[in-house]
Protein backbone atom coordinates (compact mmCIF):
# COMPACT_ATOMS: atom_id res chain seq x y z
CA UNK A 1 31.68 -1.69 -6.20
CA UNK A 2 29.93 1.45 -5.17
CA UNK A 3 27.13 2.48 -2.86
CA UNK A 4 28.04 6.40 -2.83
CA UNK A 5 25.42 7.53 -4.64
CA UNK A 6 27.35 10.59 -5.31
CA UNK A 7 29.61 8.91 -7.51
CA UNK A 8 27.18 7.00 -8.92
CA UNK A 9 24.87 9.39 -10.21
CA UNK A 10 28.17 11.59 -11.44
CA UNK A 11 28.90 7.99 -13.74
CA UNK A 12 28.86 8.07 -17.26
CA UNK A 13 26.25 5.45 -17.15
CA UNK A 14 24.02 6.74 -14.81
CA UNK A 15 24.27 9.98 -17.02
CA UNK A 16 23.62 7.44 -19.78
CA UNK A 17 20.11 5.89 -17.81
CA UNK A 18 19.28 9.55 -17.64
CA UNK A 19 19.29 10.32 -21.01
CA UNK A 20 17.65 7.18 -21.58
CA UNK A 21 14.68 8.12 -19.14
CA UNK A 22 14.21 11.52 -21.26
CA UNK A 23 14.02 9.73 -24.36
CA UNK A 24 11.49 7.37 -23.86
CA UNK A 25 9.63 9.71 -21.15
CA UNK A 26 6.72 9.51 -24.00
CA UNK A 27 6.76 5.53 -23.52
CA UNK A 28 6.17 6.32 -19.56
CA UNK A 29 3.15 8.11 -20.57
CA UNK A 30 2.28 5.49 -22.93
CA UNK A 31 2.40 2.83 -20.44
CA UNK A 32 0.62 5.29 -17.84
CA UNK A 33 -2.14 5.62 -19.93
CA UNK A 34 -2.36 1.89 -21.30
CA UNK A 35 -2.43 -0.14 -17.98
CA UNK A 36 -4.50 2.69 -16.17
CA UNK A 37 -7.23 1.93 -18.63
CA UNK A 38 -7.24 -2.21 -17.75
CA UNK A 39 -9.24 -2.44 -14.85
CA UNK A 40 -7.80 -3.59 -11.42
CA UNK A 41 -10.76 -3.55 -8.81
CA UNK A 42 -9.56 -5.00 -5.30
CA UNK A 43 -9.73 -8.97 -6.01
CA UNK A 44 -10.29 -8.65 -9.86
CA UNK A 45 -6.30 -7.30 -11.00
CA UNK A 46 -5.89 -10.50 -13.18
CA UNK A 47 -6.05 -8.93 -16.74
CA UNK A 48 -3.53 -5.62 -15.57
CA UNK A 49 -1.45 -8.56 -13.73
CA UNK A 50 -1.00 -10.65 -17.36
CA UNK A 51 -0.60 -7.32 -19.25
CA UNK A 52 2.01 -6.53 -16.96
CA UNK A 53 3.61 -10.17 -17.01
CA UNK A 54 3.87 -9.61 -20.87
CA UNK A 55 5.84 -6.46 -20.00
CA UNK A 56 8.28 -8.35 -17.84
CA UNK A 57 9.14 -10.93 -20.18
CA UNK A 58 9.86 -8.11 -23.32
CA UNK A 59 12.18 -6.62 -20.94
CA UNK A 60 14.06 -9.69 -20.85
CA UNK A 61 13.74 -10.00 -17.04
CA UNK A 62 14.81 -13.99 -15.62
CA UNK A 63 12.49 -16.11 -13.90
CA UNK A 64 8.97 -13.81 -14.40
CA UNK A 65 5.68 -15.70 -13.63
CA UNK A 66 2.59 -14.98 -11.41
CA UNK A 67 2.74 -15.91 -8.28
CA UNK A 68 0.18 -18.21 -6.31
CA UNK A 69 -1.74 -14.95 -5.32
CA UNK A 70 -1.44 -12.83 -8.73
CA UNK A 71 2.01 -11.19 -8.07
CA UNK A 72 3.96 -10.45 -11.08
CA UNK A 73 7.58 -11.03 -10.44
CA UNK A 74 11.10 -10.82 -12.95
CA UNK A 75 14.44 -10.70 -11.82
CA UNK A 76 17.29 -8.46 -13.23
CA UNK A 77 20.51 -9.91 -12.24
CA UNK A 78 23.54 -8.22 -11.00
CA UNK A 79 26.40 -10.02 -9.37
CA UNK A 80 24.64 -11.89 -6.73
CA UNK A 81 27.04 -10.54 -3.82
CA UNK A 82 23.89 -10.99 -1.53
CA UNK A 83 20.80 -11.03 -0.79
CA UNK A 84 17.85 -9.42 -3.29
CA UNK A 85 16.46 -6.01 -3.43
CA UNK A 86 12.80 -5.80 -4.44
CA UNK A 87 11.13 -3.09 -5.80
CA UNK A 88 7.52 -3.08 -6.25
CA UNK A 89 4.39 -1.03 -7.45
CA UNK A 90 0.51 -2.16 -6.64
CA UNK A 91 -1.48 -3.45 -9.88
CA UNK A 92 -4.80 -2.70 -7.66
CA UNK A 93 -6.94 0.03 -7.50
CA UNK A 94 -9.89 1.08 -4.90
CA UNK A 95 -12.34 1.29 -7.37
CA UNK A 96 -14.73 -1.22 -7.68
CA UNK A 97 -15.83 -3.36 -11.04
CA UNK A 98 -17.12 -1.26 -13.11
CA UNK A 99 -15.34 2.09 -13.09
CA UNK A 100 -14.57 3.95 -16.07
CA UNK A 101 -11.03 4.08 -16.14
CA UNK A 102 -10.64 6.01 -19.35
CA UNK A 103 -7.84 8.56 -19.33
CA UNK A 104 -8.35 12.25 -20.19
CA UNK A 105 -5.18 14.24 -21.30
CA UNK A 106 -5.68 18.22 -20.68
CA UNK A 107 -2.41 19.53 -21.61
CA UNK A 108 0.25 17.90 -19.66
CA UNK A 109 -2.08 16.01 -16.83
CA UNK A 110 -3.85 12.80 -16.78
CA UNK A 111 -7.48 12.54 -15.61
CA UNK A 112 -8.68 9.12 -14.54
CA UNK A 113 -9.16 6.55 -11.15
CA UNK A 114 -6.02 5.10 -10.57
CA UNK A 115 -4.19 6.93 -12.64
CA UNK A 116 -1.72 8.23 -9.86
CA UNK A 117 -2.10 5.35 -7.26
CA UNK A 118 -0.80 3.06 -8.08
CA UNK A 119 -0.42 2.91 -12.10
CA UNK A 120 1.94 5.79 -12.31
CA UNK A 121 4.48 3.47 -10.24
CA UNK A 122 3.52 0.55 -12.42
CA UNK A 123 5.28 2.32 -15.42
CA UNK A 124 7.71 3.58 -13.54
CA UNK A 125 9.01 0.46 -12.44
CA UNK A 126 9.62 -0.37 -15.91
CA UNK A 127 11.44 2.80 -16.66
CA UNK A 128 13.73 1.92 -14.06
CA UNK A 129 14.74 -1.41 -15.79
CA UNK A 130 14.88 0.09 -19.76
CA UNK A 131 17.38 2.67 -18.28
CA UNK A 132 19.57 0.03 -16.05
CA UNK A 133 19.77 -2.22 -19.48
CA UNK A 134 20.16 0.03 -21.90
CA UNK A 135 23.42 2.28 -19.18
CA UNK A 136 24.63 -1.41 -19.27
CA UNK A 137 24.78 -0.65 -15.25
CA UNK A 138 25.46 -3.87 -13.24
CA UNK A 139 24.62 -3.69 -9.79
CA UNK A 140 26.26 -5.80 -6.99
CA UNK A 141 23.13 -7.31 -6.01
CA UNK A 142 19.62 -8.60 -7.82
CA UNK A 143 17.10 -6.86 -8.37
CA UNK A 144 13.53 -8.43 -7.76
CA UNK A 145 10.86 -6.66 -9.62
CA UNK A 146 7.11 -7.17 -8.63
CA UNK A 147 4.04 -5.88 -9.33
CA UNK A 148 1.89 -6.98 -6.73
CA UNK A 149 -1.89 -7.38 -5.91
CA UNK A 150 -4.02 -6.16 -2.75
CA UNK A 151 -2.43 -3.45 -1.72
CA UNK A 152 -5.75 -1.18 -1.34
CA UNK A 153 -8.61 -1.42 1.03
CA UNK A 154 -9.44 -4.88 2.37
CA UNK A 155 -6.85 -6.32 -0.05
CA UNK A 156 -5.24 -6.59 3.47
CA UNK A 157 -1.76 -6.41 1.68
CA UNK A 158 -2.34 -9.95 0.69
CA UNK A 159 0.56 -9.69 -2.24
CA UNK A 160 3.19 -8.40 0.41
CA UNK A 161 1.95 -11.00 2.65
CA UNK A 162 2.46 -14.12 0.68
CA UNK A 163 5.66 -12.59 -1.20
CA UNK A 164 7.27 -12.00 2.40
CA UNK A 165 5.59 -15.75 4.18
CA UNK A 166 5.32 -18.24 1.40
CA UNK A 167 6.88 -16.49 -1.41
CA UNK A 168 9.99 -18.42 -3.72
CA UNK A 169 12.11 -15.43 -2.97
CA UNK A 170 11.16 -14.65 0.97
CA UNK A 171 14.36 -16.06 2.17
CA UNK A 172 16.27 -14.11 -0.81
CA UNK A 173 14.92 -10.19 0.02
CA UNK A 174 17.26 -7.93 2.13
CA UNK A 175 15.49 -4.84 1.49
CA UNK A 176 12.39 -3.05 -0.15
CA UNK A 177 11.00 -0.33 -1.80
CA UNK A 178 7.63 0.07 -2.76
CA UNK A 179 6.89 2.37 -5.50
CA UNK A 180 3.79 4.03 -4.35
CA UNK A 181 2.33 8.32 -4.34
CA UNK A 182 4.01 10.78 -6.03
CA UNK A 183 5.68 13.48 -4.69
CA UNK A 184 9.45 12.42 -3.17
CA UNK A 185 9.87 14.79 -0.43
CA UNK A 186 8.81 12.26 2.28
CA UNK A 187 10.16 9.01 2.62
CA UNK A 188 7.90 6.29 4.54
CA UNK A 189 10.45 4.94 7.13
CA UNK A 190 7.67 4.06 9.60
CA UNK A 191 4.85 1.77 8.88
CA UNK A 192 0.96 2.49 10.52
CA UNK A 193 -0.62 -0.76 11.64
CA UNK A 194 -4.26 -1.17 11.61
CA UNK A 195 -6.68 -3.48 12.90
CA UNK A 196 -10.00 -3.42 11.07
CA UNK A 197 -12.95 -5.35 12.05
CA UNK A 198 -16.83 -6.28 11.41
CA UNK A 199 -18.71 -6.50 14.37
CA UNK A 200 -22.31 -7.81 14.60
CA UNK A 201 -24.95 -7.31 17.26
CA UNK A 202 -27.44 -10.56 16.77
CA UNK A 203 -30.69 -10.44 18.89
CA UNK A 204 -34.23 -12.14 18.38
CA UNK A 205 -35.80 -9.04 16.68
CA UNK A 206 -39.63 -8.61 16.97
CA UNK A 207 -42.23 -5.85 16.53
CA UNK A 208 -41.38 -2.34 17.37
CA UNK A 209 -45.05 -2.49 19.37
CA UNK A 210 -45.82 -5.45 20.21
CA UNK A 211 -41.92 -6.64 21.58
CA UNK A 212 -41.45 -3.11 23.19
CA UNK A 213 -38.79 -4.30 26.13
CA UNK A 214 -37.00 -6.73 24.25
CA UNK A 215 -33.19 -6.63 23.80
CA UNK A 216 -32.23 -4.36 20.96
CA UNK A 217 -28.84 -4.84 18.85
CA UNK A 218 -29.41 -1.10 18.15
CA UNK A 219 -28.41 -0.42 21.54
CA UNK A 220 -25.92 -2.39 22.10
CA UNK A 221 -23.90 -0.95 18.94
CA UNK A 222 -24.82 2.58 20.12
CA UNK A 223 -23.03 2.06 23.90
CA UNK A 224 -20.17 0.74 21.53
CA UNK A 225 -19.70 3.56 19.43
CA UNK A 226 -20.34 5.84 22.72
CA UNK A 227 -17.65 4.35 24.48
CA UNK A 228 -15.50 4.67 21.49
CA UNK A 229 -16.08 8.24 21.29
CA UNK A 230 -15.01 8.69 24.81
CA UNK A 231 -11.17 6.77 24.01
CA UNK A 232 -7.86 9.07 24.61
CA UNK A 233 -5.15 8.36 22.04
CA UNK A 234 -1.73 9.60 22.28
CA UNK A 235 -0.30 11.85 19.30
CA UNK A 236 3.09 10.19 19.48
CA UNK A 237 3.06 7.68 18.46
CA UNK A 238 0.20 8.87 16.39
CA UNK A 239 -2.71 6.52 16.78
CA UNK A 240 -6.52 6.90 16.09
CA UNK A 241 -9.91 5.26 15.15
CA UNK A 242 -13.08 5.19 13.17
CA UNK A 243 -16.54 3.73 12.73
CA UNK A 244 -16.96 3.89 9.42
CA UNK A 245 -19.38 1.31 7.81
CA UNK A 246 -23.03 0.71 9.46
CA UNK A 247 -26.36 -1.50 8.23
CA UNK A 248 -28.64 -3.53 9.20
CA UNK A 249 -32.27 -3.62 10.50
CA UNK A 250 -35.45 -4.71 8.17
CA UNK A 251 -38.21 -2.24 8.67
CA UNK A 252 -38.92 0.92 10.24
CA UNK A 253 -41.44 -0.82 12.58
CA UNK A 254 -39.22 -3.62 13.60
CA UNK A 255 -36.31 -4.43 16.32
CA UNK A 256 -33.64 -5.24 14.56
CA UNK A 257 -32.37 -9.46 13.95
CA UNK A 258 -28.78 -8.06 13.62
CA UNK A 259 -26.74 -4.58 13.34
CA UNK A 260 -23.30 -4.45 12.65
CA UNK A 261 -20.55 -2.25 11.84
CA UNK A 262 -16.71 -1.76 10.58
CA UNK A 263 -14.69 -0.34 12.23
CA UNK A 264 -10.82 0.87 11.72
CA UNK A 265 -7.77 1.39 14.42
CA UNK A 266 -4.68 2.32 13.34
CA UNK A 267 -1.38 3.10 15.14
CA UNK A 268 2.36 4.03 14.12
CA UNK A 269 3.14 1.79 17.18
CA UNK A 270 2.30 -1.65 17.40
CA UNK A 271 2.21 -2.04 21.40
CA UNK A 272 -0.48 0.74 21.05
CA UNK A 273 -2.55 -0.52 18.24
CA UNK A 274 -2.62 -4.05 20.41
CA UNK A 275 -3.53 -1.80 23.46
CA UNK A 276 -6.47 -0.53 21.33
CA UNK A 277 -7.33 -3.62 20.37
CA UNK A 278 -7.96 -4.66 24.15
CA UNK A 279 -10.16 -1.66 24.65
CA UNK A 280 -12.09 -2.20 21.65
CA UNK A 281 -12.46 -6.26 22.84
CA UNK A 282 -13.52 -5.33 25.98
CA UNK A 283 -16.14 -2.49 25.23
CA UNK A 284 -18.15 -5.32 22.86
CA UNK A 285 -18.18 -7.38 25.82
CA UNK A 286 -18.94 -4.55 27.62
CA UNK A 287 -21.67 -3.43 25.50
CA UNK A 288 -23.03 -6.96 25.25
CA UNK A 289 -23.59 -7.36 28.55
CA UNK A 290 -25.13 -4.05 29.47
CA UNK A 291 -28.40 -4.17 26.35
CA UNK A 292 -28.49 -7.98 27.75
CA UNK A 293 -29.25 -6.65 31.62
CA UNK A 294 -31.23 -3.88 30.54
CA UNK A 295 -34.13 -5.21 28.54
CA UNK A 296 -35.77 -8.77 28.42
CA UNK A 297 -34.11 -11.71 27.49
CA UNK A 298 -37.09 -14.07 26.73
CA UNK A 299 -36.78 -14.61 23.41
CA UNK A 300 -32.90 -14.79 23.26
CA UNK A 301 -30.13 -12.42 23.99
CA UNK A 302 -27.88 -10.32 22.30
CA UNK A 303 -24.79 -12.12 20.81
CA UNK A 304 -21.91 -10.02 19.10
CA UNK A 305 -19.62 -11.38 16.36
CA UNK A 306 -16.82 -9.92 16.06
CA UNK A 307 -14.88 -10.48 12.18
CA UNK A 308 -11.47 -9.33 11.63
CA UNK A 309 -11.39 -7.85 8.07
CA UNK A 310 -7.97 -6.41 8.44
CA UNK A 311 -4.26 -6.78 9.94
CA UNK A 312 -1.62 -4.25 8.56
CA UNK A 313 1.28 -4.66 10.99
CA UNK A 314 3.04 -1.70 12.08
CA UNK A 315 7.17 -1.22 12.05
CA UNK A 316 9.75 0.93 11.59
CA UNK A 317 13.33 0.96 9.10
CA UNK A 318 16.01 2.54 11.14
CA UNK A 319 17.27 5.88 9.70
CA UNK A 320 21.07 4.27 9.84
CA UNK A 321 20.11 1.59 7.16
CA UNK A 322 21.37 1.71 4.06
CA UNK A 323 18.30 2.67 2.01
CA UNK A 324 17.42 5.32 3.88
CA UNK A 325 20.77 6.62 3.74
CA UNK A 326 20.38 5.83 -0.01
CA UNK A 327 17.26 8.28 0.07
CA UNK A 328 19.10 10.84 2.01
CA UNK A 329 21.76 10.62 -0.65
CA UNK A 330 20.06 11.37 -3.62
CA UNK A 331 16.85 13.28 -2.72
CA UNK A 332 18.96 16.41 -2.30
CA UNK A 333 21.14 15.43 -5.70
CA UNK A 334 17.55 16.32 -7.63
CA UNK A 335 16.47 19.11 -5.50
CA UNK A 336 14.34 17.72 -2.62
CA UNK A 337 14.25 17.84 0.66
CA UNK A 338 14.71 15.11 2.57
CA UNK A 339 12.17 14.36 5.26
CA UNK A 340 10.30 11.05 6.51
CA UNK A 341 6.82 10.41 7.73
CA UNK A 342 4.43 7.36 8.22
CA UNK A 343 1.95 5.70 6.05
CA UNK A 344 0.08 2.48 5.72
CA UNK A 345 1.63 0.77 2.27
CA UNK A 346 3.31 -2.67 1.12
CA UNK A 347 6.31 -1.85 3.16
CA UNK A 348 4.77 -2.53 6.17
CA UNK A 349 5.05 -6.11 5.68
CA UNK A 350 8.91 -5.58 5.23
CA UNK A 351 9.12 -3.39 8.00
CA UNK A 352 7.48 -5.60 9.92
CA UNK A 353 9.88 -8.80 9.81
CA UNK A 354 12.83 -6.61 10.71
CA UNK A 355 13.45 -6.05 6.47
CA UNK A 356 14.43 -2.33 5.95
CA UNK A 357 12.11 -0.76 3.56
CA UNK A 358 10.92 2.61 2.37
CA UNK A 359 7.80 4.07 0.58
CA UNK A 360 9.16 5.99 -2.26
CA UNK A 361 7.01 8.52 -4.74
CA UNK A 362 7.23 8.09 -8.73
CA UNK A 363 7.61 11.66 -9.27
CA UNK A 364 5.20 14.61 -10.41
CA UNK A 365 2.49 16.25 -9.11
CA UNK A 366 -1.30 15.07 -8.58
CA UNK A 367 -3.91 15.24 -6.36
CA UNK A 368 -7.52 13.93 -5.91
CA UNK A 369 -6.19 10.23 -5.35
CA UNK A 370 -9.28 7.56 -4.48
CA UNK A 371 -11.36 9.69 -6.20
CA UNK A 372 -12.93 9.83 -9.87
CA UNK A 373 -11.39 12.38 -10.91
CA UNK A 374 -7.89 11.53 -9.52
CA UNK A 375 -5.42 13.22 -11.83
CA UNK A 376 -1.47 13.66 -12.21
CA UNK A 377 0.88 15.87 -13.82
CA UNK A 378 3.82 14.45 -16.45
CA UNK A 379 5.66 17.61 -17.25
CA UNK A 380 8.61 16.51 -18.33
CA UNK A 381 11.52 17.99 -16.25
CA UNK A 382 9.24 17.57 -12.65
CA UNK A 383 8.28 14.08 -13.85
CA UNK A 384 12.14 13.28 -14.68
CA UNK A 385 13.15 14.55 -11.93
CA UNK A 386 11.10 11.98 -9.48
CA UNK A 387 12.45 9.00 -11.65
CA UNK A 388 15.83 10.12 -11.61
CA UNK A 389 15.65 10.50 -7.96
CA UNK A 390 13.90 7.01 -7.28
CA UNK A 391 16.95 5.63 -9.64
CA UNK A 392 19.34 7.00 -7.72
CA UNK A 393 18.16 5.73 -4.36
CA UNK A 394 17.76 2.26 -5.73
CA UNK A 395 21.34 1.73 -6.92
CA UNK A 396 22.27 3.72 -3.99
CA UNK A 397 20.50 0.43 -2.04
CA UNK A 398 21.66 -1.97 -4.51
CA UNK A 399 25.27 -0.95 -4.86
CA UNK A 400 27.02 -0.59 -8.39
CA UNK A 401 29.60 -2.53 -10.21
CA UNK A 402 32.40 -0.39 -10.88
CA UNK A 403 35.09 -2.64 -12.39
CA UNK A 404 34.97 -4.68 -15.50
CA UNK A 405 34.49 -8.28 -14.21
């Protein structure tokens, strides 16, 4: 067995999945094209999760079903000297129900939402596993394929979550790759955590004239969001915040029943985010209390609710693991430069039970991602490049059978 990925990408049969991956680079288009166009709004990806079951199953992958929460999962079996590796893409989009997702080909880019985030990894995923059958390449370990739901927005990473807590396989998964962006210069070794909340400011409301002096939610959220404003977060580990989301209030001439607002903290560290956390706790008290002492209470005070709408734990995969090392390896092999960063993605879950995981990119170029008119690039020799280079890292990971047992 093998985990230089050196030698295994000099291999006849890696040479062989190559060839394989140029030759049906069309049917990676194809497949681009045909699952961007099923819709997968956050909470809806039900009819891309049973097209890409179907997928799974004329692969010839073991064991592929749909999970409890809409996961899509087939294994490819190597030896079984250890635990699983899973690699994974994100059926969901951030656009809501709705959307056109119709795909406009200029030349050699794609136009349309989704296209690049995640549905590009989607079919790349299954590249991977035409080019491991059909290079006959056994690998010393199994290979857990999933494409997985609720990756985007206030998904929460709900697919990760159950797949790493009450999964069949969460006992069975020694390391993970999430298939996820494009470009493969920077590998995600270090997960962002973020907290993200709803907070409400109840009150008992009344006339704008005739309950002048009565406690006002309005006020309450605006020594909030001033106290916010006045927080000091440390670059390293980079951390930062946002009120993003606002409503509430009936009428122009009316103190408002209720205001509330979302809010987002995020942190590469997760002793920071938590130290956040305790500021942001305490300022709603804070806050509370203040529009409560300042104006009349007579008719009921201010109450906040606060929701949590969000928990993306934070982590870290040492640089000394073996998929990183794997990534290392074979970036250069194709021409990239290796470098790491941090993201928020479906390896944070990983990361964040002590499972070494990485954020790789599919390949290509692209741009405008969350947007309508989200786009990527699948020039050939770029886009071959990127799989060839995510190949390489997995087996690197995975290890290779190099005798004939």
């Amino acid at each position: 067995m093998t985990y230089d990925v050196a030698a295994i990408t000099a291999s006849d049969a890696f040479k062989t999945a190559q060839t394989t991956l140029r030759d049906q680079h069309d049917l990676f288009v194809s497949e681009i094209i045909e699952l961007t166009e099923i819709p997968a709004p956050p909470f809806m990806e039900e009819r891309r999760s049973l097209a890409y079951e179907q997928k799974f199953l004329a692969l010839g992958l073991e064991e592929v079903h749909r999970d409890e929460i809409g996961n899509v999962l087939g294994i490819r079996r190597g030896r079984g000297n250890g635990q699983m590796i899973c690699v994974a893409a994100h059926l969901d989009t951030v656009f809501p129900e709705g959307t056109d997702c119709t795909v406009r080909r200029e030349g050699t880019k794609l136009f349309a939402p989704g296209v690049g985030d995640d549905t590009r990894g989607l079919a790349a995923v299954l590249a991977f596993i035409r080019a491991l059958d059909a290079a006959g390449i056994e690998t010393e370990q199994d290979l857990l394929f999933v494409g997985n739901v609720g990756e985007e927005g206030k998904g929460d990473l709900r697919g990760m979550r159950h797949l790493f807590t009450k999964g069949k396989y969460r006992d069975q998964i020694a390391g993970f790759f999430t298939v996820d962006g494009l470009r493969l210069e920077e590998v995600t070794t270090t997960a962002i955590g973020s907290y993200r909340y709803r907070v409400a400011f109840d009150g008992p409301g009344g006339h704008s004239l005739a309950a002048f002096g009565t406690v006002n939610p309005a006020y309450a959220l605006g020594t909030l969001l001033t106290g916010m404003a006045g927080w000091e977060v440390p670059e390293s580990p980079r951390t930062s915040y946002c009120a993003s989301v606002v409503g509430g209030g009936t009428s122009v001439n009316a103190i408002p029943e209720q205001i509330w607002i979302e809010v987002d903290l995020r942190s590469e560290s997760q002793s920071e985010l938590d130290r956040l956390d305790g500021l942001f706790h305490g300022l709603i008290a804070e806050a509370t209390a203040a529009e409560n002492a300042r104006a009349s209470t007579v008719h009921g005070e201010i109450v906040a609710r606060i929701e949590r709408i969000g928990n993306r734990p934070a982590g870290a995969t040492p640089h000394d693991s073996r998929i990183v090392q794997a990534a290392f390896a074979a970036l250069p092999l194709f021409g990239f430069e290796k470098s790491t960063g941090s993201s928020s993605t479906d390896a944070n879950i990983a990361m964040s039970l002590g499972i070494p995981a990485i954020r790789l990119g599919s390949g290509g170029d692209g741009g405008r991602a969350h947007s309508l008119d989200e786009w990527i690039d699948v020039e050939i020799e770029e886009s071959l490049r990127g799989l060839n280079a995510g190949l390489a890292t997995i087996l690197g990971t995975v290890g290779v059978a190099t005798d004939a047992a």
